[in-house]
N, C-alpha and C. Protein backbone atom coordinates (compact mmCIF):
# COMPACT_ATOMS: atom_id res chain seq x y z
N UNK A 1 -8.05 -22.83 9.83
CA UNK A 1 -8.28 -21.41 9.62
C UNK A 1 -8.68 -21.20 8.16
N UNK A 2 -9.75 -20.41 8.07
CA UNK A 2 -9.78 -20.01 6.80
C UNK A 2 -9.28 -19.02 5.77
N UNK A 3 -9.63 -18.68 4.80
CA UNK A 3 -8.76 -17.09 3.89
C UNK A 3 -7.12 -17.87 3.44
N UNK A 4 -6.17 -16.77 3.88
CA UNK A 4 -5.18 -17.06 3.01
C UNK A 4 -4.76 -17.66 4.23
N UNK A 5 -3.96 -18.70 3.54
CA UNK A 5 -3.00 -19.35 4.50
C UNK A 5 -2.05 -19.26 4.94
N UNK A 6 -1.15 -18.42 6.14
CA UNK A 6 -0.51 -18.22 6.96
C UNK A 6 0.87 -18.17 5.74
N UNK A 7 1.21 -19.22 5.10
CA UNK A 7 2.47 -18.78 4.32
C UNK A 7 2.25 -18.25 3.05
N UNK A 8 1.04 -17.98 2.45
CA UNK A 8 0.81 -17.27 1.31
C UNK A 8 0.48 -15.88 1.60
N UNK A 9 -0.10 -15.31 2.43
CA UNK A 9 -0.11 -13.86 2.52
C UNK A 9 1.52 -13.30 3.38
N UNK A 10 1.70 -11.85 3.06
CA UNK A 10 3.05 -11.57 3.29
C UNK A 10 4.52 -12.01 3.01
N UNK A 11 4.17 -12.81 2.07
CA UNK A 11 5.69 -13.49 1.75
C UNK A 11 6.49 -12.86 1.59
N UNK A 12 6.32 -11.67 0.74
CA UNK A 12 6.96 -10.27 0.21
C UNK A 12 7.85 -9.23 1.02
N UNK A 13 6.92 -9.49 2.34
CA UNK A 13 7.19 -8.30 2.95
C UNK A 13 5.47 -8.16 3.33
N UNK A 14 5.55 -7.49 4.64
CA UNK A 14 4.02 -7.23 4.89
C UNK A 14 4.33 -5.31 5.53
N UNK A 15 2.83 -4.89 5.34
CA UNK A 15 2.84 -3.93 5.71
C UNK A 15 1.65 -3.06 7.24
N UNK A 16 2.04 -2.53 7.43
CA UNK A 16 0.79 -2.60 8.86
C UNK A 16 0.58 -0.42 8.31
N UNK A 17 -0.46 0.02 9.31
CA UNK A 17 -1.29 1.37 9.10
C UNK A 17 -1.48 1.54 10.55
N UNK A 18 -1.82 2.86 10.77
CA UNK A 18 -2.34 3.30 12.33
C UNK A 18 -1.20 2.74 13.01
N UNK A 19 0.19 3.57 13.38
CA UNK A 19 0.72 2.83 14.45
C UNK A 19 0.90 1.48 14.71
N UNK A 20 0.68 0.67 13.96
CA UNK A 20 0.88 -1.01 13.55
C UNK A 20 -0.20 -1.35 13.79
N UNK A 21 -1.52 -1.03 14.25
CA UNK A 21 -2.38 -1.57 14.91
C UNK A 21 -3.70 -2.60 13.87
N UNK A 22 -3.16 -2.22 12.71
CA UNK A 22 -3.90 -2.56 11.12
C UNK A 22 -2.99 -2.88 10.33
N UNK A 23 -3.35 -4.56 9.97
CA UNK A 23 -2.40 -5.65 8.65
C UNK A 23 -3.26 -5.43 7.63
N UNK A 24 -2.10 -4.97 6.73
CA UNK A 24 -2.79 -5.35 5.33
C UNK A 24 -1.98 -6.43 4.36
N UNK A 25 -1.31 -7.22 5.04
CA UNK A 25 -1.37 -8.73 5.27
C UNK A 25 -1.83 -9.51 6.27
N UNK A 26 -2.80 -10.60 5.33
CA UNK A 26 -3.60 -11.38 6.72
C UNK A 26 -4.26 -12.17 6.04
N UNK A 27 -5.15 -13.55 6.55
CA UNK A 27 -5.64 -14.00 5.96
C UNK A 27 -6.96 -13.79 5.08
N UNK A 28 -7.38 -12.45 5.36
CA UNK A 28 -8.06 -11.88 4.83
C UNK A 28 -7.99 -11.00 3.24
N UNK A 29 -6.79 -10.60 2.99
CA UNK A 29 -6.34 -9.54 1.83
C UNK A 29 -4.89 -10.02 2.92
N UNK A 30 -4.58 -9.35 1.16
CA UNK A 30 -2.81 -9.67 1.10
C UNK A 30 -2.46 -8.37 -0.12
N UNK A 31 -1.83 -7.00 0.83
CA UNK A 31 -1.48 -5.91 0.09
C UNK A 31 -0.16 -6.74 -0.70
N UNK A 32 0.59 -6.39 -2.06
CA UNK A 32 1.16 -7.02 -2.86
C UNK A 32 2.15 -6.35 -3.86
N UNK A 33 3.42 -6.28 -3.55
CA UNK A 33 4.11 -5.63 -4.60
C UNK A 33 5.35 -4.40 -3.90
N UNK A 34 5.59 -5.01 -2.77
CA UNK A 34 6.63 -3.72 -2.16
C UNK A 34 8.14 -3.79 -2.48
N UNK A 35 8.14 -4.56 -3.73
CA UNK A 35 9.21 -4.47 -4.04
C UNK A 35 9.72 -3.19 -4.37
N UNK A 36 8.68 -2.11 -5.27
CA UNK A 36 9.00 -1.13 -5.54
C UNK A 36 9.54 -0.25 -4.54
N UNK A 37 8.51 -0.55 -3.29
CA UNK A 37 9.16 0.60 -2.16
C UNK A 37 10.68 0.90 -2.28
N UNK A 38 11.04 -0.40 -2.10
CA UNK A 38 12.54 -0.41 -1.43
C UNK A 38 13.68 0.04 -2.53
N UNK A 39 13.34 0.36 -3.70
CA UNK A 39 14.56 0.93 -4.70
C UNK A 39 14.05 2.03 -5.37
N UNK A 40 12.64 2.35 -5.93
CA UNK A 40 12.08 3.10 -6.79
C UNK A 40 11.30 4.67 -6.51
N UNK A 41 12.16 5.65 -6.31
CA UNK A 41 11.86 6.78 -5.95
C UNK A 41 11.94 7.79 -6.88
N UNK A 42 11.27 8.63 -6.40
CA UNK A 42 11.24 9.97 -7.39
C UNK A 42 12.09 11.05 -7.13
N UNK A 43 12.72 11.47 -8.35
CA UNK A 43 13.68 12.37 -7.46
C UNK A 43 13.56 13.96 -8.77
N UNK A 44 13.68 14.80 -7.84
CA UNK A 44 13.34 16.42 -8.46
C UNK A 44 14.22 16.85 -9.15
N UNK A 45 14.32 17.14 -10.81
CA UNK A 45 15.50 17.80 -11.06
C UNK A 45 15.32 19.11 -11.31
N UNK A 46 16.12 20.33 -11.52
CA UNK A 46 15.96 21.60 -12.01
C UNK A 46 17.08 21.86 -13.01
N UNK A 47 16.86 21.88 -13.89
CA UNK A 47 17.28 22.48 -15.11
C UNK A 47 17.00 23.70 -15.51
N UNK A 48 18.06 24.24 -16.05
CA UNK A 48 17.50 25.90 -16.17
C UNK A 48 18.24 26.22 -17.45
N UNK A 49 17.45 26.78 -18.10
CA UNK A 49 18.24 27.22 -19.30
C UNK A 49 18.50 29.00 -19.62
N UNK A 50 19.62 29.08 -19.71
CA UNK A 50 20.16 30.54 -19.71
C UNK A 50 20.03 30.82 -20.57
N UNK A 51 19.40 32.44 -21.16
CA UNK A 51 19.80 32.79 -22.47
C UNK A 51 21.02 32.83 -23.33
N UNK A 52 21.99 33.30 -22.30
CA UNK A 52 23.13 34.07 -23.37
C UNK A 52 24.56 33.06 -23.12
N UNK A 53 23.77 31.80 -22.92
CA UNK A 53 24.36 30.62 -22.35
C UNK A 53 24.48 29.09 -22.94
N UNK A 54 25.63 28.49 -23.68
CA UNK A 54 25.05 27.25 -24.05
C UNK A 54 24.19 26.24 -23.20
N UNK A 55 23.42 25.41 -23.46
CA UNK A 55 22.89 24.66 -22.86
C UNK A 55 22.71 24.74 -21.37
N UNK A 56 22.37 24.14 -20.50
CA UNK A 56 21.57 24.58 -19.47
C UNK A 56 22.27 24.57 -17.92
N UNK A 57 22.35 25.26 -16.75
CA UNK A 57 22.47 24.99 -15.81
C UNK A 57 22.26 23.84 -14.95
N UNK A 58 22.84 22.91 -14.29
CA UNK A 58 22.46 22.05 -13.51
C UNK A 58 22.31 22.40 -12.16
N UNK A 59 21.46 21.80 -11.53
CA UNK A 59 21.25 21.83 -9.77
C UNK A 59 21.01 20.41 -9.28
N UNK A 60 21.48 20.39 -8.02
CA UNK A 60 21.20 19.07 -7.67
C UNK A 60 19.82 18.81 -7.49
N UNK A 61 19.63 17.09 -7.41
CA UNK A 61 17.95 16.77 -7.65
C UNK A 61 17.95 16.61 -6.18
N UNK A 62 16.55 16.20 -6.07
CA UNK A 62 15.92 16.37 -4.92
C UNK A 62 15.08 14.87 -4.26
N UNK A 63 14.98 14.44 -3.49
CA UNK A 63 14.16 13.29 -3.36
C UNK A 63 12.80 14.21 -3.29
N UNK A 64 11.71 13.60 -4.23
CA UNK A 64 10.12 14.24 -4.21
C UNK A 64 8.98 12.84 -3.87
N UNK A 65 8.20 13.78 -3.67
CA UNK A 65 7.19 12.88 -3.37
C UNK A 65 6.49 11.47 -4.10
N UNK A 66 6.30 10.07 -3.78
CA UNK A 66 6.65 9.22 -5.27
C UNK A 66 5.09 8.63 -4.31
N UNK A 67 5.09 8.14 -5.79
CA UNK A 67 3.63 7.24 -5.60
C UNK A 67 3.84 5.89 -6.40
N UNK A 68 2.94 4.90 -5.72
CA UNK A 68 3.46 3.58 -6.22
C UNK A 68 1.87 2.83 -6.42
N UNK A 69 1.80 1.94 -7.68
CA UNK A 69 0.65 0.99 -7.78
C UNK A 69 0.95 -0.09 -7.38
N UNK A 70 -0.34 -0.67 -6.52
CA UNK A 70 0.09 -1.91 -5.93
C UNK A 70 -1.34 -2.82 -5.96
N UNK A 71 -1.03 -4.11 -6.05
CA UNK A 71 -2.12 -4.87 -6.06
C UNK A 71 -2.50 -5.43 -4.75
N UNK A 72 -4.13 -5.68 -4.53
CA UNK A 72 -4.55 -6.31 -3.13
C UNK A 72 -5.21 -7.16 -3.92
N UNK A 73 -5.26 -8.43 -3.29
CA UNK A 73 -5.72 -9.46 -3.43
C UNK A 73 -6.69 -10.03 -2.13
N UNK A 74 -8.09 -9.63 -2.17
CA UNK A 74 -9.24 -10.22 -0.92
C UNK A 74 -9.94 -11.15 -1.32
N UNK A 75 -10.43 -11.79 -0.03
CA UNK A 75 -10.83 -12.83 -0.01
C UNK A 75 -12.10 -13.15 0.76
N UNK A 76 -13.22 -13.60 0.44
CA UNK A 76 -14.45 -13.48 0.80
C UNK A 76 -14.81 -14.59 2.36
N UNK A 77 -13.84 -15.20 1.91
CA UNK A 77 -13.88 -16.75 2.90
C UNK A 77 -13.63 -16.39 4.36
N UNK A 78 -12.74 -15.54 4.67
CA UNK A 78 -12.40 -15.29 6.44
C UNK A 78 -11.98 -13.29 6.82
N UNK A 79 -12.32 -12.85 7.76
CA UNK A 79 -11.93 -11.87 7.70
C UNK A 79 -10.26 -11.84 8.33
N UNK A 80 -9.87 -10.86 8.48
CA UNK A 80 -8.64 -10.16 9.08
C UNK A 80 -7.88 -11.34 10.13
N UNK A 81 -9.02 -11.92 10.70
CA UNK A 81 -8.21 -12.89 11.73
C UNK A 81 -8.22 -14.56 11.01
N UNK A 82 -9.01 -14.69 10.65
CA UNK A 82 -9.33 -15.93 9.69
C UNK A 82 -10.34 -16.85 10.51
N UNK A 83 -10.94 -16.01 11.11
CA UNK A 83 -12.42 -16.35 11.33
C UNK A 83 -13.09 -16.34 9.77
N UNK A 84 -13.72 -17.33 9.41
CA UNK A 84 -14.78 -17.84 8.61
C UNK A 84 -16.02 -16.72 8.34
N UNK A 85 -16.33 -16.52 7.13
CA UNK A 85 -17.49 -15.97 7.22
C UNK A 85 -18.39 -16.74 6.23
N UNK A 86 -19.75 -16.90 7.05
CA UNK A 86 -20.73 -17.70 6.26
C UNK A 86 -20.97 -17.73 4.82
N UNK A 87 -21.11 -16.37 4.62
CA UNK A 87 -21.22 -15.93 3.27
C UNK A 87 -20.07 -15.49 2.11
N UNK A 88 -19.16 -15.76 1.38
CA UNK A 88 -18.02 -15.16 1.10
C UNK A 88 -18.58 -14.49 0.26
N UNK A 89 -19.38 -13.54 -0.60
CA UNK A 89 -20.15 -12.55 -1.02
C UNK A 89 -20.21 -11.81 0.05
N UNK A 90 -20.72 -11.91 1.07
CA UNK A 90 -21.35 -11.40 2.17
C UNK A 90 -19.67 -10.34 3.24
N UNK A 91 -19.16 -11.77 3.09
CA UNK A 91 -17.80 -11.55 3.90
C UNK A 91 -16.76 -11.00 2.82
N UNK A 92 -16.67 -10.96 1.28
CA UNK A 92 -16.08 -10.13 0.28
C UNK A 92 -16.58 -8.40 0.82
N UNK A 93 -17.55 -8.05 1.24
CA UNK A 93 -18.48 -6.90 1.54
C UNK A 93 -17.47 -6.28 2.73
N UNK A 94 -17.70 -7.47 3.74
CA UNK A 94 -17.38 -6.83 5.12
C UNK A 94 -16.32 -6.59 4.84
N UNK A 95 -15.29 -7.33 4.07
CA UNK A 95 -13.68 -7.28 4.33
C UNK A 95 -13.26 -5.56 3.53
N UNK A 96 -14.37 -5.50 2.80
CA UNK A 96 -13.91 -4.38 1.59
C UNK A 96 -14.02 -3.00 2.45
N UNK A 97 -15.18 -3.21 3.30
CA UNK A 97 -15.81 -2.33 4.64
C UNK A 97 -14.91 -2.09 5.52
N UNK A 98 -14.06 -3.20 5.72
CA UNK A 98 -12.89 -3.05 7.00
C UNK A 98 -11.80 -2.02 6.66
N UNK A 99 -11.54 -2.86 5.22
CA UNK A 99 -10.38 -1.81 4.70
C UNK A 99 -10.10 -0.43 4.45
N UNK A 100 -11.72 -0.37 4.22
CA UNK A 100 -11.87 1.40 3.76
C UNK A 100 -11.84 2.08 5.18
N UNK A 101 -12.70 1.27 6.62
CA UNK A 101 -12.48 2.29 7.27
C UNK A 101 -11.38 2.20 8.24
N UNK A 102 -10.35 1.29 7.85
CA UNK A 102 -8.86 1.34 9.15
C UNK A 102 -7.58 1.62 8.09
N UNK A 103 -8.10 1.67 6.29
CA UNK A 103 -6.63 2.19 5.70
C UNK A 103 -6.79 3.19 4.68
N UNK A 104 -8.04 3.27 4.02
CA UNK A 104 -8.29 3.71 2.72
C UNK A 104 -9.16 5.03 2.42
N UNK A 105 -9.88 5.09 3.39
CA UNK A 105 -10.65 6.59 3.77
C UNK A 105 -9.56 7.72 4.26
N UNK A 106 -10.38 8.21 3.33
CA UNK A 106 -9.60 9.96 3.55
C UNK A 106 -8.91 9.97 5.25
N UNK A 107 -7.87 10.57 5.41
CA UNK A 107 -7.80 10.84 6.98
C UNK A 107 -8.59 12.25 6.80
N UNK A 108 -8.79 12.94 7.68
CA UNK A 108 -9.32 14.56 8.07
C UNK A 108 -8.83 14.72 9.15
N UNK A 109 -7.57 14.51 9.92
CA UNK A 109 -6.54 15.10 10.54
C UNK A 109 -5.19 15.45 10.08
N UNK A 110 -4.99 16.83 10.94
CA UNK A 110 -3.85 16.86 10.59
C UNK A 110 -2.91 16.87 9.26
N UNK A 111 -2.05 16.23 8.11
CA UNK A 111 -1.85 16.37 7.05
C UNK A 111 -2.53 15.21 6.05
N UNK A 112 -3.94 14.91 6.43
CA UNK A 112 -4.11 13.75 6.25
C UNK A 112 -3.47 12.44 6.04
N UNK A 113 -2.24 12.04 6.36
CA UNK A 113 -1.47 11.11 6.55
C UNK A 113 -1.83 9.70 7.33
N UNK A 114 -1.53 8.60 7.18
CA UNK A 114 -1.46 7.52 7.85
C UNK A 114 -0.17 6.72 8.13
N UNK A 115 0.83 6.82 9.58
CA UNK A 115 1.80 5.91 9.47
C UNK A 115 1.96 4.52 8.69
N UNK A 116 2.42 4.72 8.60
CA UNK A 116 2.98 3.46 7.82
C UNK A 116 3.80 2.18 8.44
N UNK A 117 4.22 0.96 9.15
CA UNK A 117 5.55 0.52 8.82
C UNK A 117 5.32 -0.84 7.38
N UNK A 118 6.75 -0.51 7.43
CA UNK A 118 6.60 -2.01 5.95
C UNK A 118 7.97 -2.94 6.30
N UNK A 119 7.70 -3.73 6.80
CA UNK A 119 8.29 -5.05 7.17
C UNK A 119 9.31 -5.70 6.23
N UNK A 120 10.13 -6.00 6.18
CA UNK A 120 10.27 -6.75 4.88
C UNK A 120 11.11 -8.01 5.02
N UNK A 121 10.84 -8.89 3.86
CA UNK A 121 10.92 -10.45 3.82
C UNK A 121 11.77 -10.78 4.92
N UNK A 122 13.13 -10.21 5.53
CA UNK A 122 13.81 -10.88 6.15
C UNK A 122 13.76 -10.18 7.73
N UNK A 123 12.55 -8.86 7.84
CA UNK A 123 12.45 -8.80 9.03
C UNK A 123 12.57 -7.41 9.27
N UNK A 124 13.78 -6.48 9.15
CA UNK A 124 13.93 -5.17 9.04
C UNK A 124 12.83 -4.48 8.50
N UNK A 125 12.52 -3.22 9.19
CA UNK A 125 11.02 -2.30 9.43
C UNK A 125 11.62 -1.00 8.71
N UNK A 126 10.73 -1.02 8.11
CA UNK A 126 11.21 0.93 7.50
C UNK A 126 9.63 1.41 7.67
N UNK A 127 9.75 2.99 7.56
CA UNK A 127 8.56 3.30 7.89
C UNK A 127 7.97 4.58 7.14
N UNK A 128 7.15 5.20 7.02
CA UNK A 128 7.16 6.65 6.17
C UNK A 128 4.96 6.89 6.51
N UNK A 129 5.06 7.99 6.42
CA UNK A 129 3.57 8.57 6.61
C UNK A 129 2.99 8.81 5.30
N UNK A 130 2.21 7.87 4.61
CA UNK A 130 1.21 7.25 3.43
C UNK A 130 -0.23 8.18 3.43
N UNK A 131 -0.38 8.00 1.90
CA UNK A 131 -2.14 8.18 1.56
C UNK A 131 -2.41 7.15 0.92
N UNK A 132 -3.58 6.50 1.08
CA UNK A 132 -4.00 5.28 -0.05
C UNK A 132 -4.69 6.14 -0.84
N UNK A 133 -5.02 5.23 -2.16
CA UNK A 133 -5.85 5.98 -2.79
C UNK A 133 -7.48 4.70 -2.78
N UNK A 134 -8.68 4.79 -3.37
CA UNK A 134 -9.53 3.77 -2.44
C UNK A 134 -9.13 2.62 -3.49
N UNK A 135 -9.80 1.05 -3.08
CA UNK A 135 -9.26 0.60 -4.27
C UNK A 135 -10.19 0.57 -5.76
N UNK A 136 -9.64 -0.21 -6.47
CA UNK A 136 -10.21 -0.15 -7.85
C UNK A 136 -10.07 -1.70 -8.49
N UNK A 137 -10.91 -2.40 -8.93
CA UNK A 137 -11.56 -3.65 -9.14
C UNK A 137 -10.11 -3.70 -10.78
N UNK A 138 -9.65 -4.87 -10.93
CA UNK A 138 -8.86 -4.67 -11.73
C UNK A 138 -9.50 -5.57 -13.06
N UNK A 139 -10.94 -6.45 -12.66
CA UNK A 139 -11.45 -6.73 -13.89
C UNK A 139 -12.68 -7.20 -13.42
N UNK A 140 -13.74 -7.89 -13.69
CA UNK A 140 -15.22 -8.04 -13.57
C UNK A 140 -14.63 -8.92 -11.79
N UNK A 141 -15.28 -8.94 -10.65
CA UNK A 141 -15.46 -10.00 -9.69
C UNK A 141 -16.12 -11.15 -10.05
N UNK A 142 -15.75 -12.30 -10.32
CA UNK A 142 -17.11 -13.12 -10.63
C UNK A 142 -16.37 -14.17 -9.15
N UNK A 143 -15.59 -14.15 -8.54
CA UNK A 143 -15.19 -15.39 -6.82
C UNK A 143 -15.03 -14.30 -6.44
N UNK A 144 -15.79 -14.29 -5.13
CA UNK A 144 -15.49 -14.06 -3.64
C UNK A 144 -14.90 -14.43 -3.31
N UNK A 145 -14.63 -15.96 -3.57
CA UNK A 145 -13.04 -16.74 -2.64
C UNK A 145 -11.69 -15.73 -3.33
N UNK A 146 -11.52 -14.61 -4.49
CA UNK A 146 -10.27 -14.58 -5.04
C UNK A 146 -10.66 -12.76 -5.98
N UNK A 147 -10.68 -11.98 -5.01
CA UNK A 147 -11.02 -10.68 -6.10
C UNK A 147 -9.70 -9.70 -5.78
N UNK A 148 -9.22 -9.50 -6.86
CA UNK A 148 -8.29 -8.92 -7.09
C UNK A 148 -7.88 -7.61 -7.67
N UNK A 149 -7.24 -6.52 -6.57
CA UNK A 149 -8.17 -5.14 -6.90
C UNK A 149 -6.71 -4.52 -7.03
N UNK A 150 -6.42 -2.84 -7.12
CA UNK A 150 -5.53 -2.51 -7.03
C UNK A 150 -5.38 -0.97 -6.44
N UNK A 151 -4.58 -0.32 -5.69
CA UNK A 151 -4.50 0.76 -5.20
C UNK A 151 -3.61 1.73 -5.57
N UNK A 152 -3.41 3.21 -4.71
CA UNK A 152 -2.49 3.30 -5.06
C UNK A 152 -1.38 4.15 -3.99
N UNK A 153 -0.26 4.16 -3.39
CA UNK A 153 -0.15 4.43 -2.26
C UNK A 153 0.98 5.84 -2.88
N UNK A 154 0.72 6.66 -1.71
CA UNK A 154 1.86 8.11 -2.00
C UNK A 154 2.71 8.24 -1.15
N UNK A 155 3.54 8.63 -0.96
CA UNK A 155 4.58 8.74 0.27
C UNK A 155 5.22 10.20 0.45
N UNK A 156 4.93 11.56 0.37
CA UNK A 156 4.38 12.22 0.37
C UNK A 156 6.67 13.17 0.69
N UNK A 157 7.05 12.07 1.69
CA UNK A 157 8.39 12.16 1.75
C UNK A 157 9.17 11.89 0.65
N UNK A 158 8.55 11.10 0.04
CA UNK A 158 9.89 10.10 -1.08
C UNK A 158 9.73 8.81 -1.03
N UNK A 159 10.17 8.40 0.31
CA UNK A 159 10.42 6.69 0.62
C UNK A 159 10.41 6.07 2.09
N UNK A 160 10.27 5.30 1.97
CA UNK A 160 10.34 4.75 3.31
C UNK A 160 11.45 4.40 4.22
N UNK A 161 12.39 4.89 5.68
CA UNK A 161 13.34 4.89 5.74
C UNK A 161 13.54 3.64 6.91
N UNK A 162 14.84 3.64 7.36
CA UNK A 162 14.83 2.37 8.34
C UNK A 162 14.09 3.37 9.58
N UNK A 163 14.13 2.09 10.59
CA UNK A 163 13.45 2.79 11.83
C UNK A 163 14.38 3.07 12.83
């Protein structure tokens, strides 16, 4: 098989889009970095400061909406299944093509959202309704076998919860 090899993509934790029906681990691209998911959230505070009052009121915080940067790493050599492509320029193209239109394009339904689940290293699924943002080249491409880009994902809830 070609692309990434079966124990180098997803080591992390893998993540799937559309109802599971789309990996963005595979031997094709390998989404990268969910460590953050699982501890690093945003949370709302309100502080209020009274006039005729020392220092300020507290309220409890809030879980808010958090956004996370994450790196993809594609690969020109095989697409999604690790079918071979002749050209890895050619097949760097298609794979970039795949991604935009099953994870990374705008939705225009509904709250524009995309399910989510995210897998992680030892198996347990959490899940939450995502926006990507498209990706962004993180320095010149000069291999197709190895281009390394970065995104950026929102979670619009907070975080991702068990299932």
């Amino acid at each position: 098989m070609a692309g990434f090899c079966e124990d180098e993509y997803g080591c992390f934790g893998s993540m799937t889009v559309n109802a599971g029906d789309f990996p963005l681990n595979c031997p094709g691209w390998d989404l990268y970095g969910y460590q953050k998911l699982w501890a690093e959230f945003e949370i709302r505070t309100d502080e209020v400061t009274l006039p005729t009052a020392a220092g300020r009121r507290s309220y409890p915080g809030r879980l808010d909406q958090s956004a996370y940067e994450l790196t993809m790493y594609i690969t020109g050599e095989a697409d999604q299944n690790g079918v071979p492509h002749s050209d890895p320029w050619e097949g760097l193209y298609k794979n970039l093509q795949t991604l935009w239109n099953n994870a990374l394009s705008p939705v225009g339904t509904g709250r524009g959202l995309r399910p989510a689940t995210l897998t992680l290293p030892w198996g347990d699924d959490l899940i939450a309704d995502v926006k990507f943002e498209p990706l962004r080249e993180t320095g010149e491409i000069e291999d197709a076998h190895f281009a390394v880009y970065r995104t950026s994902i929102t979670v619009p809830a907070g975080r991702f919860v068990p299932v």
